[in-house]
Protein backbone atom coordinates (compact mmCIF):
# COMPACT_ATOMS: atom_id res chain seq x y z
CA UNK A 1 9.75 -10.79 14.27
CA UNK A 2 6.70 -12.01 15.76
CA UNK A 3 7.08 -14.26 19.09
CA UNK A 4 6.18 -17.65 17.08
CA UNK A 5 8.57 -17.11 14.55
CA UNK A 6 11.73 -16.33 17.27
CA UNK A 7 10.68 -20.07 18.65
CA UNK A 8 10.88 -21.64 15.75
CA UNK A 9 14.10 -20.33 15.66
CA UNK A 10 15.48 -20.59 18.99
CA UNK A 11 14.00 -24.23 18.51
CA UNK A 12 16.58 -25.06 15.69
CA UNK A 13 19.07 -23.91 17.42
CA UNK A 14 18.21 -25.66 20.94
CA UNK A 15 17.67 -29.11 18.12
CA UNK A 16 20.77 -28.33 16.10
CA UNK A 17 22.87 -28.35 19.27
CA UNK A 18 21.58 -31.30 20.90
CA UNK A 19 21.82 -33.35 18.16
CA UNK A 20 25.49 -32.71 18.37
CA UNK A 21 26.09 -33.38 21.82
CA UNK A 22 23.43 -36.23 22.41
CA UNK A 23 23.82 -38.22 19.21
CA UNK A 24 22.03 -41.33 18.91
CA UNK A 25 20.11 -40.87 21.91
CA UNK A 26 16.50 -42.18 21.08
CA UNK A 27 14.92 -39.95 23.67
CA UNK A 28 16.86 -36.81 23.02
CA UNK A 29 15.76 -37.39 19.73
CA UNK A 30 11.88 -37.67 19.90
CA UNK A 31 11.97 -35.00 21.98
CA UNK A 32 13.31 -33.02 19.43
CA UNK A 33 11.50 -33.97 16.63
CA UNK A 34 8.22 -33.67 18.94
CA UNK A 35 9.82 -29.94 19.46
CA UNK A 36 10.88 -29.54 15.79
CA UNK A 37 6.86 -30.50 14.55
CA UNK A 38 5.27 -28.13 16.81
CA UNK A 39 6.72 -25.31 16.10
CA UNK A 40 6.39 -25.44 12.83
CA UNK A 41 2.95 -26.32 13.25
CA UNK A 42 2.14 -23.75 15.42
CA UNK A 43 3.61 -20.90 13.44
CA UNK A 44 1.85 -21.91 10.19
CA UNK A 45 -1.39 -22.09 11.50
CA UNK A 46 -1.33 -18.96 14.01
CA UNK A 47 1.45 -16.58 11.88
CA UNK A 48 1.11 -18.42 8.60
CA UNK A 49 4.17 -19.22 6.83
CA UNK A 50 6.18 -15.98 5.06
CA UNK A 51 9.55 -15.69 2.75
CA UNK A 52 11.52 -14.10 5.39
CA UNK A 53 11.88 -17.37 7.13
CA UNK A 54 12.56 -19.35 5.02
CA UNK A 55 16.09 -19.61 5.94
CA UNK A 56 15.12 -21.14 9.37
CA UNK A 57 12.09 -23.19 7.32
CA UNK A 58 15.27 -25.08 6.06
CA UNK A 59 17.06 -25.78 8.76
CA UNK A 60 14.64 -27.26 10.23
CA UNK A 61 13.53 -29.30 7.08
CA UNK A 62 17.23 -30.67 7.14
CA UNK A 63 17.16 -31.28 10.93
CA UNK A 64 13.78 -33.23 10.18
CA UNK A 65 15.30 -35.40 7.70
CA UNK A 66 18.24 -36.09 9.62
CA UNK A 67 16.31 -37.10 13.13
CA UNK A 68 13.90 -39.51 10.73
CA UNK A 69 17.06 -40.94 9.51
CA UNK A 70 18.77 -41.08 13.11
CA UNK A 71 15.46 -42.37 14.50
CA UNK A 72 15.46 -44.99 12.08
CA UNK A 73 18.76 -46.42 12.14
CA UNK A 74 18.54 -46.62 15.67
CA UNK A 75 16.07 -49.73 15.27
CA UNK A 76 17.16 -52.96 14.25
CA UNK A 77 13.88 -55.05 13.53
CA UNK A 78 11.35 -54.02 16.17
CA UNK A 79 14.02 -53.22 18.64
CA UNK A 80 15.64 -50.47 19.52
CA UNK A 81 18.90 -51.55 20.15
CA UNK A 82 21.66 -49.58 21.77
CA UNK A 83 25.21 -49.39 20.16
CA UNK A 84 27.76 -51.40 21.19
CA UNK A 85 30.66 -49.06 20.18
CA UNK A 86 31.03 -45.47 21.73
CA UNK A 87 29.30 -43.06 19.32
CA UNK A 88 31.81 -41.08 16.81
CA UNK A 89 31.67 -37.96 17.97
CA UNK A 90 32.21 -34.79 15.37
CA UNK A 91 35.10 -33.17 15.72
CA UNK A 92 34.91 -29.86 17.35
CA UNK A 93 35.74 -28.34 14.19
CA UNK A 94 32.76 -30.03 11.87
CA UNK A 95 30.79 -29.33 15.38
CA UNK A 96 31.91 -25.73 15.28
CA UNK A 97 31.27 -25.39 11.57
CA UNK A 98 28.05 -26.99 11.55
CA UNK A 99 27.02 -24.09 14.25
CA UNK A 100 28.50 -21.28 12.63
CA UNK A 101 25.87 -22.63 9.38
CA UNK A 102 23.26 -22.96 11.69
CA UNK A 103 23.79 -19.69 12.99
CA UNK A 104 24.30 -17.85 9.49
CA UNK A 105 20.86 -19.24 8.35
CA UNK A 106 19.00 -17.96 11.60
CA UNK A 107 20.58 -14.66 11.38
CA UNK A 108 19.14 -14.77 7.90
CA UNK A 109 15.74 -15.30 8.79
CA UNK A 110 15.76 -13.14 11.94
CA UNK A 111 17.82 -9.87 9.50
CA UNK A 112 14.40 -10.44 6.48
CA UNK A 113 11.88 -10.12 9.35
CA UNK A 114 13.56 -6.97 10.90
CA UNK A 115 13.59 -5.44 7.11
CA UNK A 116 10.07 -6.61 6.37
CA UNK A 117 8.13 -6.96 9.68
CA UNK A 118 5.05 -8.11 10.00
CA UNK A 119 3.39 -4.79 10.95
CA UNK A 120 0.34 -3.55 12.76
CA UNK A 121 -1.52 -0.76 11.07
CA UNK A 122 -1.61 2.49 13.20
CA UNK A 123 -5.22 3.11 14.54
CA UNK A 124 -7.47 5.49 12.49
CA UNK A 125 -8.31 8.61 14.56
CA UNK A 126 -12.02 9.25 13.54
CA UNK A 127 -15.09 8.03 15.40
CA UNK A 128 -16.78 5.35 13.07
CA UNK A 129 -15.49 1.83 11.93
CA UNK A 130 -14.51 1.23 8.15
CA UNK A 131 -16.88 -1.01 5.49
CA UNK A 132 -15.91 -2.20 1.83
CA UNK A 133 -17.16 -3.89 -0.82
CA UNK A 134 -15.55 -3.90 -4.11
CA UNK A 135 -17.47 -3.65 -7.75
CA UNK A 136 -16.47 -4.15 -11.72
CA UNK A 137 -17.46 -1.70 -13.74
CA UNK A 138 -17.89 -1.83 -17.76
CA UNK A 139 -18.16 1.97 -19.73
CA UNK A 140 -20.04 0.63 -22.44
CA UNK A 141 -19.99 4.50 -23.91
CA UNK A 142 -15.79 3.97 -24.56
CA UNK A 143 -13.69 1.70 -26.32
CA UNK A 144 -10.30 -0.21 -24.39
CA UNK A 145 -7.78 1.26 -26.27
CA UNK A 146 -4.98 -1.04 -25.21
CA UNK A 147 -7.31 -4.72 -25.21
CA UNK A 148 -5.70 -6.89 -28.38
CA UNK A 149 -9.58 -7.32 -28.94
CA UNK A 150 -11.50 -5.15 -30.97
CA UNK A 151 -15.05 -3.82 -29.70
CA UNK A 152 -13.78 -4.46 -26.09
CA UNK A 153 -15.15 -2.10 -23.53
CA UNK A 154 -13.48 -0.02 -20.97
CA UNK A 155 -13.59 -1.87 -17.55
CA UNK A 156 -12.84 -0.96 -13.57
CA UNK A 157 -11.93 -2.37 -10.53
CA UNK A 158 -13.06 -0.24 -7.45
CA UNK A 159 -13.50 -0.58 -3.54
CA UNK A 160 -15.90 1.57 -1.97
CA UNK A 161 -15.10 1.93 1.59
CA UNK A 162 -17.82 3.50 3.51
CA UNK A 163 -18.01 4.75 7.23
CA UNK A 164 -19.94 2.08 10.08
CA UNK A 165 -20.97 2.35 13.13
CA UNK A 166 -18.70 1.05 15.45
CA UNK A 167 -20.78 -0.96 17.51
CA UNK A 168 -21.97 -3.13 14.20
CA UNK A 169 -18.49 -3.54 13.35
CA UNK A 170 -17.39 -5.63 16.50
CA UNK A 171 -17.29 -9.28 16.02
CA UNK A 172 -16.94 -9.07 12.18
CA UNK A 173 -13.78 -10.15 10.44
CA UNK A 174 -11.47 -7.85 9.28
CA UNK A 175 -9.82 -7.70 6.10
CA UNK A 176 -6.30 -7.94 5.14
CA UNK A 177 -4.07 -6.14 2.64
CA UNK A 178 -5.09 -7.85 -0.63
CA UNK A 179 -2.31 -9.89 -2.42
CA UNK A 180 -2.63 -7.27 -5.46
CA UNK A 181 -0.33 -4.80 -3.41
CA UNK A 182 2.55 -7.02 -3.29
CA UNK A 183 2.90 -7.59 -7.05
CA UNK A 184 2.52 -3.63 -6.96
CA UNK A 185 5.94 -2.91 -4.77
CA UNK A 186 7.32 -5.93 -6.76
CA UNK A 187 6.86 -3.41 -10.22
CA UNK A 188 7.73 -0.49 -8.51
CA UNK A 189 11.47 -1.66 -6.76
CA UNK A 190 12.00 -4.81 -9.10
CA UNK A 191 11.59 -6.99 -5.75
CA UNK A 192 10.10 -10.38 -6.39
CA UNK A 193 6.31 -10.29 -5.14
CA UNK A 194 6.58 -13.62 -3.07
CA UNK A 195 8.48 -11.29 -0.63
CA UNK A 196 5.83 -9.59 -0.11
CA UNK A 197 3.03 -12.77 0.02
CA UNK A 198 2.88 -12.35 3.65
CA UNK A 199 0.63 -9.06 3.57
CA UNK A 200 -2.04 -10.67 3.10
CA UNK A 201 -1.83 -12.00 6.74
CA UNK A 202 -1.75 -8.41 8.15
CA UNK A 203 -4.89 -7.19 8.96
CA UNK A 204 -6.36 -3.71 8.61
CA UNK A 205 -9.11 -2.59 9.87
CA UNK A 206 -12.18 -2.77 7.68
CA UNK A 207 -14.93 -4.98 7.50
CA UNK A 208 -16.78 -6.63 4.83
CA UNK A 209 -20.97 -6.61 5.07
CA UNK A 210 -21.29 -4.10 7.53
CA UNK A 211 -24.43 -1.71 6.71
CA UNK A 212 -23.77 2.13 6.54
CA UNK A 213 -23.30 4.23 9.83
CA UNK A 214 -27.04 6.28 9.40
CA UNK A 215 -25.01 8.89 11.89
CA UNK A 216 -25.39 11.47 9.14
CA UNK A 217 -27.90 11.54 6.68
CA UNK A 218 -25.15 11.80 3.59
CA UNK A 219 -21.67 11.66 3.19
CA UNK A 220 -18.95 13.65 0.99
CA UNK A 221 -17.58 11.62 -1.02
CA UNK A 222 -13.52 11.03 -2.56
CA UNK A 223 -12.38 9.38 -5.50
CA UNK A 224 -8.98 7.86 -4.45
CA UNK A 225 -6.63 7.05 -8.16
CA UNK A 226 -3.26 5.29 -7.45
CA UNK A 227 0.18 5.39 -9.30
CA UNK A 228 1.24 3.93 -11.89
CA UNK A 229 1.93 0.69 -11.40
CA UNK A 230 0.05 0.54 -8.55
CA UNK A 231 -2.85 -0.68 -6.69
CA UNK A 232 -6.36 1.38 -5.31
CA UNK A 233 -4.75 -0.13 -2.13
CA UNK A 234 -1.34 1.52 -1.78
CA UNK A 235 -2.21 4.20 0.64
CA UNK A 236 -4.66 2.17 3.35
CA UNK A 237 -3.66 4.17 6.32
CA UNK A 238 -5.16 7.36 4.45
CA UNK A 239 -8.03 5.41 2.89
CA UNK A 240 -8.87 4.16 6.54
CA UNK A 241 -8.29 7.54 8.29
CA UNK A 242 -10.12 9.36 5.69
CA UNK A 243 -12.96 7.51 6.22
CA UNK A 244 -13.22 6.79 9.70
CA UNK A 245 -14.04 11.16 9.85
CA UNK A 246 -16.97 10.53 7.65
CA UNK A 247 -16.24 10.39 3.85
CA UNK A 248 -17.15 7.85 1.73
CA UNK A 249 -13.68 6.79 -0.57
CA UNK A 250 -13.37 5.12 -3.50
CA UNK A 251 -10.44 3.76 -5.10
CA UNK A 252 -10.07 3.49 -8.79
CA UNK A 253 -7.93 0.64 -10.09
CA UNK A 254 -7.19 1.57 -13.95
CA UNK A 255 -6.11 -1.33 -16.02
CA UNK A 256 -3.16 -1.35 -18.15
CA UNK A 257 -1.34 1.33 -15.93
CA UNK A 258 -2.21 -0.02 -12.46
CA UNK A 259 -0.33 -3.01 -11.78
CA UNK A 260 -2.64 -5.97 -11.61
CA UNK A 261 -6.19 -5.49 -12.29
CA UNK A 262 -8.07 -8.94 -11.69
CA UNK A 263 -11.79 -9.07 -12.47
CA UNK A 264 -14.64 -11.29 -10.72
CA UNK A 265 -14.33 -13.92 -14.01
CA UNK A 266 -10.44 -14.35 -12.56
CA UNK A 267 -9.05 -12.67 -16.28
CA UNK A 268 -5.95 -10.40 -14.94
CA UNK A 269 -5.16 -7.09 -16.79
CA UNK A 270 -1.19 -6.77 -16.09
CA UNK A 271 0.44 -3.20 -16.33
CA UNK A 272 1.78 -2.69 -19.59
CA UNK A 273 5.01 -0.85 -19.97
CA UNK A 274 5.43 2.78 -21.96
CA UNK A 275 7.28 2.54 -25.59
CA UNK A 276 10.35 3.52 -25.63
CA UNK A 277 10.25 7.66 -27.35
CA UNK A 278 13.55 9.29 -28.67
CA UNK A 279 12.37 12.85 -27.04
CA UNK A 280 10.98 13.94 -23.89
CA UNK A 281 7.86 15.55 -25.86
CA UNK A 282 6.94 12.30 -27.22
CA UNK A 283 6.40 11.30 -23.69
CA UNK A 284 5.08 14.21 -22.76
CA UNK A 285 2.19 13.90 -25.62
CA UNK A 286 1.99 10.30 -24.68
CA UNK A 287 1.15 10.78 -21.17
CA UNK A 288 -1.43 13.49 -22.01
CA UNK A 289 -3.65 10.32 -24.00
CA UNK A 290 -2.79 8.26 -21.01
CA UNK A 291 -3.97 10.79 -17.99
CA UNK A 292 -6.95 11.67 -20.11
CA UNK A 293 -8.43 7.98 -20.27
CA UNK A 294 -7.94 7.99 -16.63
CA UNK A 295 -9.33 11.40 -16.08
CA UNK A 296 -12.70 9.70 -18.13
CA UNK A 297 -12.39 6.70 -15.88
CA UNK A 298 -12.90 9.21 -12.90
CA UNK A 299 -15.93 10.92 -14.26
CA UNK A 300 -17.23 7.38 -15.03
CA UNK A 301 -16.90 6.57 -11.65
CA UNK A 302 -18.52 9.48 -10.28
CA UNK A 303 -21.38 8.74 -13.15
CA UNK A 304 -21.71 5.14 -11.72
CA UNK A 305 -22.07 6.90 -7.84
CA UNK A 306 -24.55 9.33 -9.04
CA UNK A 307 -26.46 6.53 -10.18
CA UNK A 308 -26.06 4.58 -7.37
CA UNK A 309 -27.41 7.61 -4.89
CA UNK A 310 -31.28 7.28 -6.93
CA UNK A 311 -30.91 3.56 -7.03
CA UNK A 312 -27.70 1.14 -5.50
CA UNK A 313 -28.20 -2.13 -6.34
CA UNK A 314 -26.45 -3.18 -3.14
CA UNK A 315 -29.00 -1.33 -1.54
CA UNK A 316 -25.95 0.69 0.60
CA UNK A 317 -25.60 3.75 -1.19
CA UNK A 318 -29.03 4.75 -1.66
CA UNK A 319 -29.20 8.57 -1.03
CA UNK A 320 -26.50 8.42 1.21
CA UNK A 321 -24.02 10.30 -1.14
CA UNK A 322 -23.27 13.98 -1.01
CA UNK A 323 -23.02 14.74 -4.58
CA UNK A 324 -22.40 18.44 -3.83
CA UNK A 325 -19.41 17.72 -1.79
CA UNK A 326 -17.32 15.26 -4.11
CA UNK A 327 -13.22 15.43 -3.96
CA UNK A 328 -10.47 13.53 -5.81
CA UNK A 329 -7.06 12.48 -4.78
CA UNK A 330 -4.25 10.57 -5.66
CA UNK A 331 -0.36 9.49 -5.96
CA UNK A 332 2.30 9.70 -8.65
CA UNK A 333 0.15 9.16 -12.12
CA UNK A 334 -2.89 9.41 -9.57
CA UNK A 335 -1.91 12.97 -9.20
CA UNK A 336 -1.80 13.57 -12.53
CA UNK A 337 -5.39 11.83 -12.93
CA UNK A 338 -6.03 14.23 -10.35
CA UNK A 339 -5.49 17.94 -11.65
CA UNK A 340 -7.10 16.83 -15.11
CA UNK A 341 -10.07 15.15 -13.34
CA UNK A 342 -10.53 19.19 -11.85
CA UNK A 343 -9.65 20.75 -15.49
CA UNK A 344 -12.01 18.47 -17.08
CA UNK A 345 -15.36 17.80 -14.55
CA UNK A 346 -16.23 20.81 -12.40
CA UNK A 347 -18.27 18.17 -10.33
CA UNK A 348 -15.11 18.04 -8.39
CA UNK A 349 -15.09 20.07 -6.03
CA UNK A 350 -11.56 19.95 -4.41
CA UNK A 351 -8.55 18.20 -5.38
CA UNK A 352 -5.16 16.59 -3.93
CA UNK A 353 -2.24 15.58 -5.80
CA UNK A 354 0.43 13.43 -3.86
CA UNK A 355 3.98 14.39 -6.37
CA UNK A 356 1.58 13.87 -9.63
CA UNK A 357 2.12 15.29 -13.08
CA UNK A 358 0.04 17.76 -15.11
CA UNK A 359 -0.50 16.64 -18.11
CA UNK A 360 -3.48 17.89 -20.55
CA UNK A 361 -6.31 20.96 -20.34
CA UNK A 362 -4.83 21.33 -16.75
CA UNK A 363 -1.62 22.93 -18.15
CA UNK A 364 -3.41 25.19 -20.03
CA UNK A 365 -6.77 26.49 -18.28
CA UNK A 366 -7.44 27.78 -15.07
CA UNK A 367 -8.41 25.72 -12.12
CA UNK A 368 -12.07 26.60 -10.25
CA UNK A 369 -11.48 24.90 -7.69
CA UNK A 370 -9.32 24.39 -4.69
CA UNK A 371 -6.18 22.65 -5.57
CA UNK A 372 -3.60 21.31 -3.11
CA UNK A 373 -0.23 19.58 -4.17
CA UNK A 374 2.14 17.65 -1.42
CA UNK A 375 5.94 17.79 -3.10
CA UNK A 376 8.34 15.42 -1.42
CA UNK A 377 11.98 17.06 -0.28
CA UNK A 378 13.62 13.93 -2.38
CA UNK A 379 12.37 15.17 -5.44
CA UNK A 380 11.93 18.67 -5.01
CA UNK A 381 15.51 18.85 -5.13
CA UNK A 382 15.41 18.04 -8.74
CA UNK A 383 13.91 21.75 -9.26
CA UNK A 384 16.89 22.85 -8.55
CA UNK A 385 18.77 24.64 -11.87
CA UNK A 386 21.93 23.23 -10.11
CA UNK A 387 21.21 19.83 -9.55
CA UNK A 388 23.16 17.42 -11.29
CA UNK A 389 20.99 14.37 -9.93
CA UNK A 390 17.65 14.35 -11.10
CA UNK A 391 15.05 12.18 -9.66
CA UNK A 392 13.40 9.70 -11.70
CA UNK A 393 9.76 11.17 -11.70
CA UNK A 394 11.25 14.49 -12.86
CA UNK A 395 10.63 15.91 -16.36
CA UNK A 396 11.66 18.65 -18.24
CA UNK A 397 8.19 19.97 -18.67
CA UNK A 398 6.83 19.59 -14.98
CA UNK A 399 8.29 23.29 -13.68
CA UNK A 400 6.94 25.03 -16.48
CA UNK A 401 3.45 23.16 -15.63
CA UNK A 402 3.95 23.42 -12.17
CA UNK A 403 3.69 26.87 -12.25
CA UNK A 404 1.49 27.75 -14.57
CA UNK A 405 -1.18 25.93 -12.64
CA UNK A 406 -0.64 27.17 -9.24
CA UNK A 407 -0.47 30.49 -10.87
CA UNK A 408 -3.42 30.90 -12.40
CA UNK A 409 -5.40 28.86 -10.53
CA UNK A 410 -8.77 30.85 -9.52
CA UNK A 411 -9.28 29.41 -6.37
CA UNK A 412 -6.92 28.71 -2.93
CA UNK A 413 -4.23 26.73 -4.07
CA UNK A 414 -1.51 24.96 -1.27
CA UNK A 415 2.10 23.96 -2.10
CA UNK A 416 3.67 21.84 0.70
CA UNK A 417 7.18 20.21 0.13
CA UNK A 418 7.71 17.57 3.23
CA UNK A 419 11.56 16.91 4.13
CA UNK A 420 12.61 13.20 4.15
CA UNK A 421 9.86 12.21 1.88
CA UNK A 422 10.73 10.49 -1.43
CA UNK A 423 8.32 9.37 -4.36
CA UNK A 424 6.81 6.94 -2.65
CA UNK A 425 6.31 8.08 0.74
CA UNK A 426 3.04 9.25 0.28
CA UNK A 427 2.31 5.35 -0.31
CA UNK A 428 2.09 2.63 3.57
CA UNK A 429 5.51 1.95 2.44
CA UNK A 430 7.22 2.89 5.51
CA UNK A 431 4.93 0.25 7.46
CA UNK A 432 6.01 -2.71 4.78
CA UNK A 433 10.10 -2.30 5.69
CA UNK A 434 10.45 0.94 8.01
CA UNK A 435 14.60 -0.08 7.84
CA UNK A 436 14.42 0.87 3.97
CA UNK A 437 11.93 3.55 3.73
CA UNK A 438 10.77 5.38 6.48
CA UNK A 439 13.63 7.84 6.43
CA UNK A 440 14.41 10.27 9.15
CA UNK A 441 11.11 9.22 11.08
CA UNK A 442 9.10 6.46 12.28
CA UNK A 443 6.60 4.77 9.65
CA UNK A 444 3.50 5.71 11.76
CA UNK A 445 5.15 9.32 11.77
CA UNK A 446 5.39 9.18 7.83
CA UNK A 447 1.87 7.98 7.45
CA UNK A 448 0.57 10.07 10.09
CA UNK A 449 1.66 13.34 7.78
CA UNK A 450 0.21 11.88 4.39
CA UNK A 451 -3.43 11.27 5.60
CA UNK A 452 -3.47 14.56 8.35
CA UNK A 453 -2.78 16.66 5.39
CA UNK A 454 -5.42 15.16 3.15
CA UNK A 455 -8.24 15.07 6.23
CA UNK A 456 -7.32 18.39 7.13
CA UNK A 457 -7.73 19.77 3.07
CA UNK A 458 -11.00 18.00 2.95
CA UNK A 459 -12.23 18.78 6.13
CA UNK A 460 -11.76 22.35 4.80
CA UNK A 461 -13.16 22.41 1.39
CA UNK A 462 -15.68 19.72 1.63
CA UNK A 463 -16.65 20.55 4.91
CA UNK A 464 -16.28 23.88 5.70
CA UNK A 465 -14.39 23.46 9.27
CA UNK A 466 -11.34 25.49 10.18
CA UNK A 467 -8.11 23.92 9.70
CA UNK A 468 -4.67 24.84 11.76
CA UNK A 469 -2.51 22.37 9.44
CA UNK A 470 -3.56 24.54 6.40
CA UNK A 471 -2.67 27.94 7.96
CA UNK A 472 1.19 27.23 8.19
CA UNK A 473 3.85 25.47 10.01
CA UNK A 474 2.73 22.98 12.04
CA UNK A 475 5.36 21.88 15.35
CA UNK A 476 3.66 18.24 15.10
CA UNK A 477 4.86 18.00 11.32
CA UNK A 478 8.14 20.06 11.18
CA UNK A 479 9.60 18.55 8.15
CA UNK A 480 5.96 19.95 6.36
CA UNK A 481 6.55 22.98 4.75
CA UNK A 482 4.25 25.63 2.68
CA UNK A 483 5.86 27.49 -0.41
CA UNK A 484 4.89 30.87 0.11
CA UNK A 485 5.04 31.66 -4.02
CA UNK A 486 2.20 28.98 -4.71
CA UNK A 487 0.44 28.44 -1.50
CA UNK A 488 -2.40 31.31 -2.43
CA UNK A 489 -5.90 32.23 -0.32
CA UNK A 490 -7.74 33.93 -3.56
CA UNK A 491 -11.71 33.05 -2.09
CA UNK A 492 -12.03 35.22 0.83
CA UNK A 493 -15.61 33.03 1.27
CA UNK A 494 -13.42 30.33 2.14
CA UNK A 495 -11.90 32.03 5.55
């Protein structure tokens, strides 16, 4: 609870119980309305006003009307007359009641901020500062399949964020987490998204109009491709950390299975919900059309970047790209987008899947290149013959899949499962309500595994630099473990 919010509180309280004691008392009450007006003015304009509170927002709209009324009745004409009779007091039980209320509502507000705090984002651990700018893209070579218009074209959303120099990053503003990721946890856990409104008032730590950090002459670049019914910024902490050791990242917002796609014109492409299939392999076939138009929207992207390296019309990305050192990662259905985007586009040249799927060619060819896959204890439980409680992102197919891939793969393949971890771990979850979802750890702790293991698989493959974290156990990440069956060196150039 942030310090404005606990005197707003501890002002309706301090109000509440004067009122009760000193009724009628024209200076008692000013003084609290004067309080009362303050506060409230002073938290909207420095914390900005959030759900959480709202419990306290009306007390103190009741104690407002209430003093106005008070106040008013007090006059008679232009005078403020004092009464002649001794004021009725309230019984001690109404008094006692009243408090208990008054007390029930502020517990409210001060139990909603302890589940969803406002947050501070942990500090990214590279050298340079963070830029962004975000772009719409139109693949004029492919149909939208799912647009109730005919002719329409395939369209993106993406954010390039791109490393600065710190130095021309002080004194610019920084952004916040965009309102998009709160309709995205409102999908995912059926929570309203006006819980959430208030993220937009947490700020991260990227700027907007900052030119590129000429440090290096290029950069690596990573294509970043959320869940499903998610948003290109569910995993900021990585995307910042990521980028503040040098890469170039670009998140991929696909419409219809993202969860809000809204373009410059203001038209909003909402995530639209699978059919209902009587079999598992209807799914299964289902999912293969939906990876693979996400799998193109990848290659499109890297298309639009290799464009963009001969001639940016931002003038940013001009030659500044290392097309020869281009990864891919992502979460859930991101994952999944993933592994195909390496089947299908050997201009990736390294690939990370947070928990994703396999479906398509990457079931049934060989991977070239390196290949790393981050399994979360919750649901590797569900691999289990025994289990009788499957998780919800299992499916009959994925063990059979699993396997094949990380056993034929042709280059170094890593299989980590991390204890504590659930589906959406891998996601700044843990930050948003650390009481509900960081589990076993602290949220920085949780985030702090997620984007270590991605720099440090990067680092490796797109780099070339020596990483401990990929070698084995690690004492700083004990619940991180490598499965000795699919974690496989097979390039001995790569040692």
């Amino acid at each position: 609870m942030r310090i404005l919010e606990w005197i707003l509180v501890l002002v309706t309280v301090a109000a509440t119980v004067l009122m009760l004691v000193f009724p009628k008392r024209r200076a008692i009450t000013v003084g609290i309305l004067t309080a009362l007006v303050l506060s409230v003015l002073l938290h909207g304009l420095i914390n900005s006003f959030r759900v959480q509170v709202i419990p306290t927002y009306i007390v103190t709209l009741v104690l407002f009307i209430t003093l106005i009324i008070q106040l008013m009745k007090s006059y008679r004409g232009d005078r403020y007359v004092q009464s002649v009779r001794r004021p009725n007091r309230l019984s001690r039980i109404k008094m006692t009641l009243i408090l208990i209320l008054l007390l029930a509502f502020s517990a409210g507000s001060i139990i909603l901020t302890w589940l969803l705090p406002a947050f501070t984002m942990p500090e990214p651990t590279g050298t340079y500062a963070i830029g962004t700018f975000s772009e719409h893209l139109v693949d004029e070579s492919r149909e939208e399949t799912k647009t109730p218009e005919a002719g329409d074209k395939r369209e993106l959303m993406i954010n390039v964020w791109y490393p600065v120099d710190q130095k021309t990053a002080q004194g610019l503003p920084q952004e916040h987490y965009p309102s998009e990721l709160g309709e995205a946890i409102s999908l995912v856990f059926g929570i309203p998204s006006q819980v959430f409104s208030y993220l937009d008032t947490i700020p991260t730590h990227v700027v907007q109009g900052a030119e590129m950090s000429a440090v290096q002459s290029k950069y690596p670049v990573l294509l970043f491709s959320p869940g499903i019914r998610s948003a290109r910024f569910q995993s900021m902490t990585m995307i910042e950390e990521l980028v503040s050791h040098g890469y170039i990242v670009v998140g991929i917002d696909h419409p219809y299975t993202s969860a809000q796609v809204t373009f410059p014109d203001g038209r909003a492409v909402s995530y639209q919900a699978d059919p209902e299939f009587a079999t598992s392999g209807e799914l299964y076939q289902y999912n293969i059309k939906g990876i693979g138009i996400r799998a193109e929207d990848a290659s499109f992207v890297l298309d639009t970047l290799t464009q963009w390296n001969s001639h940016d019309p931002n003038q940013l990305l001009e030659g500044k790209l290392d097309l020869d050192s281009v990864g891919i990662l992502g979460h859930s259905y991101g994952g999944a987008t993933t592994a195909e985007a390496l089947a299908q586009d050997d201009r990736f040249k390294a690939g990370l899947s947070l928990e994703g799927g396999f479906w398509g060619k990457v079931s049934t060819t060989a991977l070239k290149q390196p290949f790393m896959y981050i399994m979360s204890g919750g649901t590797a439980k569900s691999l289990d013959p025994e289990a009788t409680a499957k998780d919800k992102v299992f499916y009959p197919e994925f063990e059979p899949d699993l396997d094949r891939v990380m056993s034929n793969s042709l280059n170094d393949t890593y299989y980590l499962t991390v204890e504590n971890f659930f589906h959406q771990s891998f996601t700044d979850i843990s930050l948003i309500s650390p009481k509900l979802f960081a589990r076993g750890m602290t949220p920085e702790h949780n985030v702090d595994i997620t984007r270590s293991y991605a720099l440090a698989f990067f680092d490796r493959y797109l780099k070339g630099k020596e990483q401990p974290l990929l070698q084995g156990s690690s004492a700083q990440f004990h619940e991180a473990t490598y499965d000795a069956t699919y974690t496989k060196i097979r390039n001995e150039q790569t040692q």
